[in-house]
Protein backbone atom coordinates (compact mmCIF):
# COMPACT_ATOMS: atom_id res chain seq x y z
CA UNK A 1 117.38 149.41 234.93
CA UNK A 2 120.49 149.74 232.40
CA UNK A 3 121.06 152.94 230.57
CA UNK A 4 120.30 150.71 227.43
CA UNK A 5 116.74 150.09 229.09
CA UNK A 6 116.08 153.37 230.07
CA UNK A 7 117.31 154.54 226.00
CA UNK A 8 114.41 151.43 224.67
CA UNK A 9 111.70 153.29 226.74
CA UNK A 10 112.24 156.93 225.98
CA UNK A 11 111.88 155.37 222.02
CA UNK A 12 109.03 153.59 222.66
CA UNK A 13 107.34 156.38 224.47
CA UNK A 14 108.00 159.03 221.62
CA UNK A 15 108.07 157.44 218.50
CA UNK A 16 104.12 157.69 217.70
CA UNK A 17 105.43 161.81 218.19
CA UNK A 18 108.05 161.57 215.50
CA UNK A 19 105.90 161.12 212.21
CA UNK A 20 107.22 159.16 209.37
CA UNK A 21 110.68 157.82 210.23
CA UNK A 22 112.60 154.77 209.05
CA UNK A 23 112.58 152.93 212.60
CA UNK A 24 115.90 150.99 211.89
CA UNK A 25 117.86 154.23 210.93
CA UNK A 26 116.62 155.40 214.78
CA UNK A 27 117.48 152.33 216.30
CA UNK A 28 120.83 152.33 214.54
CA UNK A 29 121.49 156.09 215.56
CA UNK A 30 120.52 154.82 219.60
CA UNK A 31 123.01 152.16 219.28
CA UNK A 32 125.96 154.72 217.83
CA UNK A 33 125.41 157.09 220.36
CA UNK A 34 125.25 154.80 223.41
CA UNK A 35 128.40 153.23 222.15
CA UNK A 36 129.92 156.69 223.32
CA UNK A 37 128.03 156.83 226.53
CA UNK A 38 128.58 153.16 227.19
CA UNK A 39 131.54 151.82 225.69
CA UNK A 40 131.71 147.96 225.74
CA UNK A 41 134.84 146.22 225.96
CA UNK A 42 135.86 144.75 222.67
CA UNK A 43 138.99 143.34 220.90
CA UNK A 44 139.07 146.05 218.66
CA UNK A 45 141.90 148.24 217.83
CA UNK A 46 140.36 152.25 217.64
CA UNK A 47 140.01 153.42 214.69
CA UNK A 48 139.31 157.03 215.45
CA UNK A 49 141.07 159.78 217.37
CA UNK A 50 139.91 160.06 220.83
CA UNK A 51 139.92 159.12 224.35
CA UNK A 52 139.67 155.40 225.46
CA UNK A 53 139.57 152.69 227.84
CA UNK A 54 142.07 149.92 227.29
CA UNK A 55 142.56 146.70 229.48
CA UNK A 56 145.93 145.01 229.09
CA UNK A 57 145.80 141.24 228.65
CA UNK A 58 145.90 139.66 232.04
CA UNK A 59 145.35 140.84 235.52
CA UNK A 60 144.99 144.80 235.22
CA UNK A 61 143.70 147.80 235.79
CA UNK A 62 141.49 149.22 233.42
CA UNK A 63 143.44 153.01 232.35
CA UNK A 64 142.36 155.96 230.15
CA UNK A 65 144.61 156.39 226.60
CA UNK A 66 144.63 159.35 224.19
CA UNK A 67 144.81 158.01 220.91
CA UNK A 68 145.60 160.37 218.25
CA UNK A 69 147.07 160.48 214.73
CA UNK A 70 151.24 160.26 214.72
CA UNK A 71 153.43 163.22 214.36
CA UNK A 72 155.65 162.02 211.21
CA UNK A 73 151.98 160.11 209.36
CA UNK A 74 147.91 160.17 210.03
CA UNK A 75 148.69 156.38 211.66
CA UNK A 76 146.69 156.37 214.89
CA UNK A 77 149.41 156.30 217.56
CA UNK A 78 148.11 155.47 221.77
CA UNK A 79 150.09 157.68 224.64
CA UNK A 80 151.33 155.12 227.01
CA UNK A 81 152.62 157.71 228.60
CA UNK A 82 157.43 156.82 229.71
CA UNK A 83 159.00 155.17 228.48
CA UNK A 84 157.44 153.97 225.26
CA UNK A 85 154.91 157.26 225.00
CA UNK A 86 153.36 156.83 221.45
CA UNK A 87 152.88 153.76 220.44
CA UNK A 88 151.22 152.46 216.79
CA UNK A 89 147.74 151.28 218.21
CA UNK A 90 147.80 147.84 215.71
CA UNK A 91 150.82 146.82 218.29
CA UNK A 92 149.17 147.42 221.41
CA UNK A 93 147.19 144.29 222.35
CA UNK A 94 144.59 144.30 225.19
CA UNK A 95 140.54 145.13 225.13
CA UNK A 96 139.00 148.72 224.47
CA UNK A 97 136.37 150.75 224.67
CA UNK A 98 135.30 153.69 223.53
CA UNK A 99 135.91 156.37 221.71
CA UNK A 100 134.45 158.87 224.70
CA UNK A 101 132.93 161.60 224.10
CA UNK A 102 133.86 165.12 225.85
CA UNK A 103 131.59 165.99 228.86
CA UNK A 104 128.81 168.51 227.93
């Protein structure tokens, strides 16, 4: 059973516990929060801090990027780590996912 499954359950099993609630605004917070938990890969350049999967195009590894704002501007810059090292994020082309959170 997929996280996603196990997420639609606990819901279903509780919400007749949580009174008067708006079930979309729920259902939208499940979906926000498993984005962090679950990150799907997407063609979409980050938009926040944080850390991230990225796939180059092609035949690759997946690797782990730090994406954070620049030192000179707030642009979000990715660490690609020698030679390049930060790097505006709108030129780096590939998939991501994320932004993860921080272990607990």
């Amino acid at each position: 059973m997929s996280i996603r499954a196990h997420v639609e359950a606990v819901y279903d099993g509780l919400k007749t516990f949580l009174g008067n609630h708006d079930p979309a605004q729920v259902q939208a917070r499940l979906e926000r929060d498993l984005r962090h938990i679950l990150p799907n890969w997407s063609d979409r350049i980050p938009d926040c801090p944080g850390w991230y999967w990225f796939k180059p195009p092609g035949v690759s590894n997946p690797q782990l990027l730090h994406v954070s704002h620049g030192r000179i501007d707030t642009k979000l810059m990715a660490d690609l780590g020698p030679p390049n090292n930060l790097v505006d994020v709108q030129r780096v082309k590939g998939q991501w996912a994320g932004p993860l959170l921080p272990p607990s």
